[in-house]
PDB file of N, CA and C in Angstrom:
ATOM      1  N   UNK A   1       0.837  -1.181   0.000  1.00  0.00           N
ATOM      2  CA  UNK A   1       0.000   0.000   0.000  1.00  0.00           C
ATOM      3  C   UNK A   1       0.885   1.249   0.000  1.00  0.00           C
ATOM      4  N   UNK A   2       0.549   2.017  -1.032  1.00  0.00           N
ATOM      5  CA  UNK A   2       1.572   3.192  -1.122  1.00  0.00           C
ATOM      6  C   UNK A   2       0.914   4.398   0.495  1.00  0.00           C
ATOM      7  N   UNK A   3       1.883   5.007   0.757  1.00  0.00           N
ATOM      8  CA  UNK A   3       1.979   6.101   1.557  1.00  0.00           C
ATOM      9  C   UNK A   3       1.998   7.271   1.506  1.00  0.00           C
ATOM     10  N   UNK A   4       1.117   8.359   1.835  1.00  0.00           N
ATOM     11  CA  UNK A   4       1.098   9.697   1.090  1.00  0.00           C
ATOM     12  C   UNK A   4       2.118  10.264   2.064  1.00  0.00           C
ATOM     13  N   UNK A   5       3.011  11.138   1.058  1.00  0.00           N
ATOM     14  CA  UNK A   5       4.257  11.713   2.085  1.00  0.00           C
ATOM     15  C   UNK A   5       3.244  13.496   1.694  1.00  0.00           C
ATOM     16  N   UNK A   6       3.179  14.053   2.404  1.00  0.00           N
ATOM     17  CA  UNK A   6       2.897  16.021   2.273  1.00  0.00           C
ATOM     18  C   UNK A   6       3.744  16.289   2.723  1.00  0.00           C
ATOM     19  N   UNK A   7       4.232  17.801   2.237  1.00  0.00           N
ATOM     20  CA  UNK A   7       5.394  18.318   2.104  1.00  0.00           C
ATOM     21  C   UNK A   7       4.357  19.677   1.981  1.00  0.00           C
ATOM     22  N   UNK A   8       5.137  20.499   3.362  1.00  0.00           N
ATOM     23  CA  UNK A   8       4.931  21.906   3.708  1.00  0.00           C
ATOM     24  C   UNK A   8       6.337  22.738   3.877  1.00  0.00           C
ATOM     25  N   UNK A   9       7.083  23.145   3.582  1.00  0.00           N
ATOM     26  CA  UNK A   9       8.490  23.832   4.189  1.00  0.00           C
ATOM     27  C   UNK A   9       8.301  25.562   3.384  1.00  0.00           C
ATOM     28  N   UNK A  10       9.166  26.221   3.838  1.00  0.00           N
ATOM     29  CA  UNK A  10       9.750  27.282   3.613  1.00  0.00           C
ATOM     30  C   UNK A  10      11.050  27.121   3.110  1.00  0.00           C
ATOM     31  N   UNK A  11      11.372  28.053   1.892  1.00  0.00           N
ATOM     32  CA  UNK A  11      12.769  27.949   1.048  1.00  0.00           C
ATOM     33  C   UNK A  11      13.508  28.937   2.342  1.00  0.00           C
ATOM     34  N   UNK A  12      14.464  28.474   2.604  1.00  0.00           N
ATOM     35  CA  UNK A  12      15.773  28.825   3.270  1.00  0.00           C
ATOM     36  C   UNK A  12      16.262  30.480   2.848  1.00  0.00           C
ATOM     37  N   UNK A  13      16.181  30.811   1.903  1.00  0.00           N
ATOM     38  CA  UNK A  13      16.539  31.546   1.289  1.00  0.00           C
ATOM     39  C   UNK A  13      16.101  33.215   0.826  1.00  0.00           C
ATOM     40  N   UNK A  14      14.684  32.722   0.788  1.00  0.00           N
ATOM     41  CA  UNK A  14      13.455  33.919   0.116  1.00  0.00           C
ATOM     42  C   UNK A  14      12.161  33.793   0.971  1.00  0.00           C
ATOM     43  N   UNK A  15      12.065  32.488   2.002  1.00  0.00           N
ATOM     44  CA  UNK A  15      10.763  32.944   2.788  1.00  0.00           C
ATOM     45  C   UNK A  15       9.610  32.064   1.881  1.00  0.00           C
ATOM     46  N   UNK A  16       9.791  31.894   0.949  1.00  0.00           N
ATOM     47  CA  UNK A  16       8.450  31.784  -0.077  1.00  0.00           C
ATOM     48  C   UNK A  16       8.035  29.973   0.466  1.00  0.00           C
ATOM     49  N   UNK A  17       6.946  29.946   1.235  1.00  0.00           N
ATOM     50  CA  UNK A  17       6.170  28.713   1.108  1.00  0.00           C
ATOM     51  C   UNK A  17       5.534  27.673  -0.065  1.00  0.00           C
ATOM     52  N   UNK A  18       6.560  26.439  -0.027  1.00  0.00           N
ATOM     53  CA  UNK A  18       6.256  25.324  -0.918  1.00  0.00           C
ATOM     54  C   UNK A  18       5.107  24.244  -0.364  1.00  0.00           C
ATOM     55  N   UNK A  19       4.420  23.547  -1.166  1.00  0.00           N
ATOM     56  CA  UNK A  19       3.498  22.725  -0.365  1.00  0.00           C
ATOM     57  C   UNK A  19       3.598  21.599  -1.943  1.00  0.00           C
ATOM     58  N   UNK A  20       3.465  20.798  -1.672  1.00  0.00           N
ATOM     59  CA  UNK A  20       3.481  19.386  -2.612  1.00  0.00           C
ATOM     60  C   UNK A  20       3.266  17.882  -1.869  1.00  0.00           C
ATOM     61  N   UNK A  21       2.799  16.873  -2.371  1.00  0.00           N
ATOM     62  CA  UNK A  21       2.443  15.696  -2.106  1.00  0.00           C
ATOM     63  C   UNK A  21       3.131  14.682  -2.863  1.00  0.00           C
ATOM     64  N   UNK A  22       3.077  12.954  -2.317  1.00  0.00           N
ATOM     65  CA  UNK A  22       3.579  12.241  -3.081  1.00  0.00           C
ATOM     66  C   UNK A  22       2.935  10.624  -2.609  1.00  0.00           C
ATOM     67  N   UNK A  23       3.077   9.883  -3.611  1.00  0.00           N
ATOM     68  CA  UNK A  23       2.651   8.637  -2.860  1.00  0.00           C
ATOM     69  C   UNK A  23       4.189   8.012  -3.099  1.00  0.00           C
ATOM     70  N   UNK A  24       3.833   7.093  -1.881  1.00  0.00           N
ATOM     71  CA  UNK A  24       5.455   6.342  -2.052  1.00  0.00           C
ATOM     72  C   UNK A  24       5.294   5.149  -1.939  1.00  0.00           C
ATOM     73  N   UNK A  25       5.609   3.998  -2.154  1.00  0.00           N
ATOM     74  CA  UNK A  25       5.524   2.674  -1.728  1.00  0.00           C
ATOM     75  C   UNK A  25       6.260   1.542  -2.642  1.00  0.00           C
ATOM     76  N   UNK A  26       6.956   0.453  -1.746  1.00  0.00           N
ATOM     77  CA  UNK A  26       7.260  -0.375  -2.914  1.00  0.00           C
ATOM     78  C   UNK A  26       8.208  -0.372  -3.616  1.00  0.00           C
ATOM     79  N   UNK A  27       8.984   1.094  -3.367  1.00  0.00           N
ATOM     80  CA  UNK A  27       9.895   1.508  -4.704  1.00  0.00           C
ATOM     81  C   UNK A  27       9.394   1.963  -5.414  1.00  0.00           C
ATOM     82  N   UNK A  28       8.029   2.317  -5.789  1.00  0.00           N
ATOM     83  CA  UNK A  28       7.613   3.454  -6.796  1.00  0.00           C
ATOM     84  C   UNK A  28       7.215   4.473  -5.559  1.00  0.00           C
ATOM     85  N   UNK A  29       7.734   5.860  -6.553  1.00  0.00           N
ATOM     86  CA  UNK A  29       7.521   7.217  -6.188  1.00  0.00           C
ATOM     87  C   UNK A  29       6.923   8.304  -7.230  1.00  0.00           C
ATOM     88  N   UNK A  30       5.530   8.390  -6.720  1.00  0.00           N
ATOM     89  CA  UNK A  30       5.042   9.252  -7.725  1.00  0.00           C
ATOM     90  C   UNK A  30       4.623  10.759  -7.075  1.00  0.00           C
ATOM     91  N   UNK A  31       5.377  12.031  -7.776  1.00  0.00           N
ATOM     92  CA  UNK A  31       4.831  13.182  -7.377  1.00  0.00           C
ATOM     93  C   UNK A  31       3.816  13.584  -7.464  1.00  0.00           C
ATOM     94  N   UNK A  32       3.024  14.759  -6.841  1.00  0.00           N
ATOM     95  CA  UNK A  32       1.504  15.360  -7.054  1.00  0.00           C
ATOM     96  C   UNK A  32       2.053  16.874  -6.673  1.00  0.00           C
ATOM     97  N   UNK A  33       1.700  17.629  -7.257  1.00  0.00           N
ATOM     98  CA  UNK A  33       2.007  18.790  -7.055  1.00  0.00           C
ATOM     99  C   UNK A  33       3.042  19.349  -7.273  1.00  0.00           C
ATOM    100  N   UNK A  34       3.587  20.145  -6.791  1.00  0.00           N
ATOM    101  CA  UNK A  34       4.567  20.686  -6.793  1.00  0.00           C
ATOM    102  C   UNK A  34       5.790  19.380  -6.819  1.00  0.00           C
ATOM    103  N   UNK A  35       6.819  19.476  -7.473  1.00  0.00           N
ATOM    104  CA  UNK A  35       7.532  18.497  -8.081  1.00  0.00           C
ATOM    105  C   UNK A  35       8.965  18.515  -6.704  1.00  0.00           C
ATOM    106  N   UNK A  36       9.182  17.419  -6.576  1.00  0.00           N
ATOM    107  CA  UNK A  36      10.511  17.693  -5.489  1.00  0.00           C
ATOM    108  C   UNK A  36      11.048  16.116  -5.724  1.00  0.00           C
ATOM    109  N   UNK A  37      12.346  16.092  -5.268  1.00  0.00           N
ATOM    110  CA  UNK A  37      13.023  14.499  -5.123  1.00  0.00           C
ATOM    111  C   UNK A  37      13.018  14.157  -3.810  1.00  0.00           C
ATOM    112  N   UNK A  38      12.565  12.453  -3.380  1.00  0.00           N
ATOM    113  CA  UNK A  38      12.644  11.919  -2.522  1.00  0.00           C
ATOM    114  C   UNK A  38      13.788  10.906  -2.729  1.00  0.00           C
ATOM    115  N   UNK A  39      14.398  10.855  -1.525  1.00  0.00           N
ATOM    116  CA  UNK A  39      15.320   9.460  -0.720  1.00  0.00           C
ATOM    117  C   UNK A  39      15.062   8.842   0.099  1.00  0.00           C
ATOM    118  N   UNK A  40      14.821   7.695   0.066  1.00  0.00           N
ATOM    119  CA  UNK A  40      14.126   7.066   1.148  1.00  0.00           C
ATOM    120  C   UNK A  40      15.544   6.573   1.884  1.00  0.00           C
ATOM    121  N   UNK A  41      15.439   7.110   3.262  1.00  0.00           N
ATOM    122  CA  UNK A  41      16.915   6.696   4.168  1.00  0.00           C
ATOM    123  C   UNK A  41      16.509   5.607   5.198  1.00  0.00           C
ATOM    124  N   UNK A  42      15.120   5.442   5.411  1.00  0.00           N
ATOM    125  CA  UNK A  42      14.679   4.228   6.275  1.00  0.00           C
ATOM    126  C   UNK A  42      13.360   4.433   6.538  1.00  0.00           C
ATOM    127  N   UNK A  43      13.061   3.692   7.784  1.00  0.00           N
ATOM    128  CA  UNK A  43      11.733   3.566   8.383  1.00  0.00           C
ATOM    129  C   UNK A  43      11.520   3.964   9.667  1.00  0.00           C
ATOM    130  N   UNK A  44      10.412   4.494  10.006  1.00  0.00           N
ATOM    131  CA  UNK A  44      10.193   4.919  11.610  1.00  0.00           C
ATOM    132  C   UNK A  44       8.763   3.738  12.228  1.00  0.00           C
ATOM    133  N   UNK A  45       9.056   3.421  13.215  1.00  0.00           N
ATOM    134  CA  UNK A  45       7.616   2.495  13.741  1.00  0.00           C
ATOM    135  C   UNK A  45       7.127   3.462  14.716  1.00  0.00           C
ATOM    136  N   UNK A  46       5.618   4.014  14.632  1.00  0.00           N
ATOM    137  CA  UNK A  46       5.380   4.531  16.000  1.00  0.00           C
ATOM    138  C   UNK A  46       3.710   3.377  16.793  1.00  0.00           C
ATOM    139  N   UNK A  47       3.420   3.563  17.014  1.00  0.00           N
ATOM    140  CA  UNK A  47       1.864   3.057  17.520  1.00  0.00           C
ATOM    141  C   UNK A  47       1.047   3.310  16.071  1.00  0.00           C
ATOM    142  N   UNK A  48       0.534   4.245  15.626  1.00  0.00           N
ATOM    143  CA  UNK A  48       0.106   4.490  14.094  1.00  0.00           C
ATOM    144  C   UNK A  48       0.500   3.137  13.309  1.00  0.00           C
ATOM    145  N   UNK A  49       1.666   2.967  13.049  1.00  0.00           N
ATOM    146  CA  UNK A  49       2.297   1.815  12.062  1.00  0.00           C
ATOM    147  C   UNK A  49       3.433   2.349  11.767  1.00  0.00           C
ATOM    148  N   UNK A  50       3.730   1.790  10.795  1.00  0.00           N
ATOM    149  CA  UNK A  50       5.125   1.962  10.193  1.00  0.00           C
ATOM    150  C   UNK A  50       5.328   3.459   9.421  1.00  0.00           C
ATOM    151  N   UNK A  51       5.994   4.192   8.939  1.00  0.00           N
ATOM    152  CA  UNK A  51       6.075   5.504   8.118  1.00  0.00           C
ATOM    153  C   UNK A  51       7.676   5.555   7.775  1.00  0.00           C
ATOM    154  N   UNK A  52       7.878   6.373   6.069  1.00  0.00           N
ATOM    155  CA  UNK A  52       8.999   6.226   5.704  1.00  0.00           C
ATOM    156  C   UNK A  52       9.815   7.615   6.126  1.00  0.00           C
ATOM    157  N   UNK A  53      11.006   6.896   6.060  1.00  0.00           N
ATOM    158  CA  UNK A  53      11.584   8.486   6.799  1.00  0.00           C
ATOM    159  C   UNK A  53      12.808   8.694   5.498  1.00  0.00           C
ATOM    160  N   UNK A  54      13.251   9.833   5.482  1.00  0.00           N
ATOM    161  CA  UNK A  54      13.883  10.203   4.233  1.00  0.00           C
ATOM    162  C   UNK A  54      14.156  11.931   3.865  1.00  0.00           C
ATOM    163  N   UNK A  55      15.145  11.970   2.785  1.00  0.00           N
ATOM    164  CA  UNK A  55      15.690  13.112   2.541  1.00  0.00           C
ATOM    165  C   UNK A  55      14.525  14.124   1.101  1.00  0.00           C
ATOM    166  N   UNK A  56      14.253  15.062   1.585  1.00  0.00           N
ATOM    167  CA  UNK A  56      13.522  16.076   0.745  1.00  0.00           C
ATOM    168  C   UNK A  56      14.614  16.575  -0.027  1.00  0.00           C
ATOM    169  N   UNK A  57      14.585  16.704  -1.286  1.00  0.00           N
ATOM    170  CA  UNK A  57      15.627  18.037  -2.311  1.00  0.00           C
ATOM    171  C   UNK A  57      14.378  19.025  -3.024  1.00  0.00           C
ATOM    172  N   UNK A  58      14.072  20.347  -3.062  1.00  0.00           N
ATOM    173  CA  UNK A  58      13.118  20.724  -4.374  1.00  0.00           C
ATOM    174  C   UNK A  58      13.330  22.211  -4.446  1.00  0.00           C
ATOM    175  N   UNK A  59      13.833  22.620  -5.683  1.00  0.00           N
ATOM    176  CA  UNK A  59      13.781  24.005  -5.923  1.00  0.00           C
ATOM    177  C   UNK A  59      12.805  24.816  -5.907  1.00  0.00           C
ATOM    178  N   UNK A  60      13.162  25.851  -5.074  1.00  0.00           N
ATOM    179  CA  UNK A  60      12.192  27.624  -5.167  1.00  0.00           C
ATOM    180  C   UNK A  60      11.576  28.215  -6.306  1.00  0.00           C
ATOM    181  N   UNK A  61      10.415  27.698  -7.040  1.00  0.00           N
ATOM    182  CA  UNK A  61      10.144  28.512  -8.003  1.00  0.00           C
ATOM    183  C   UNK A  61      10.440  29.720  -8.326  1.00  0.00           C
ATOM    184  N   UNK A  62      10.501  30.710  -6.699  1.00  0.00           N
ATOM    185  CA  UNK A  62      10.685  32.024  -7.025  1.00  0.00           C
ATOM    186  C   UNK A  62      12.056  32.597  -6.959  1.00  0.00           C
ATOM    187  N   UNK A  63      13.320  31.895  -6.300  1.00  0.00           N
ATOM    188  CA  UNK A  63      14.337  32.167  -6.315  1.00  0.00           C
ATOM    189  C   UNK A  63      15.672  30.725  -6.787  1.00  0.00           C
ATOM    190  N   UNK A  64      14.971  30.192  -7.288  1.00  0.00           N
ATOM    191  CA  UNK A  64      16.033  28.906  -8.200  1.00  0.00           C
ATOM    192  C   UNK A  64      17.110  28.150  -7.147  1.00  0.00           C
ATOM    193  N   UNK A  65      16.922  28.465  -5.502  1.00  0.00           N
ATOM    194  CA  UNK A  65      17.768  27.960  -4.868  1.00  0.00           C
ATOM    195  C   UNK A  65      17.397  26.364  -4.326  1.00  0.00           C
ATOM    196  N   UNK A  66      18.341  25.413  -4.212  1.00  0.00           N
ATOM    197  CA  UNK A  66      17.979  24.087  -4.271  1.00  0.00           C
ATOM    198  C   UNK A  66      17.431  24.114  -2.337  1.00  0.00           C
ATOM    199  N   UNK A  67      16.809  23.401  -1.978  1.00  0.00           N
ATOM    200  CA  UNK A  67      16.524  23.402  -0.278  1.00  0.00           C
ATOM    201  C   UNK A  67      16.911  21.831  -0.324  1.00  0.00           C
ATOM    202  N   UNK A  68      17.438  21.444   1.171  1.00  0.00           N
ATOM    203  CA  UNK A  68      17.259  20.152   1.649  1.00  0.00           C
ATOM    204  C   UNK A  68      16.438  19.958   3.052  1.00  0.00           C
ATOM    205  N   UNK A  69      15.451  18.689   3.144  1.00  0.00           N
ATOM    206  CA  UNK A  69      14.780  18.699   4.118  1.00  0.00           C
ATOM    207  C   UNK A  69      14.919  17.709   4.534  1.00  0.00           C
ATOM    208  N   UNK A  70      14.927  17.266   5.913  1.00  0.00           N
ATOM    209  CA  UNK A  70      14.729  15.857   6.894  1.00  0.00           C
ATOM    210  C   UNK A  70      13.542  15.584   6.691  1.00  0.00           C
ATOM    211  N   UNK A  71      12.266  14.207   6.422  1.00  0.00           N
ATOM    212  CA  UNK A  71      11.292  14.076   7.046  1.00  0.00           C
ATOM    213  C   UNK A  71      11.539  12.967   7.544  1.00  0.00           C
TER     214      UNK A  71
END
């Protein structure tokens, strides 16, 4: 069963708020929205279930600077 990852951050740089979605699962990764790269670096278990944990990359539309994010 794929996993919806959302993605809310602020560019580092210019302030300007990004928001984008993705399903993940399996080894397929498909974007929705706003376009960004995922890495999947592992897994977290909480009470909920399982959830993937991993590295955010996605450029600032409004200022072309690359951001990196933990989720």
């Amino acid at each position: 069963m794929a996993e919806v990852i959302r993605l809310k951050v602020k560019c580092h740089a210019c302030g300007y708020e990004m928001k984008g979605t993705a399903k993940y699962g399996a080894g397929h990764y498909v974007p929705e929205g706003l376009d960004f790269e995922f890495v999947a670096t592992g897994k977290i278990k909480t009470a909920k279930g399982t959830r993937v944990k991993g590295e955010v990359y996605i450029v600032c539309p409004k200022c072309t600077v690359k951001n990196k994010y933990e989720i």
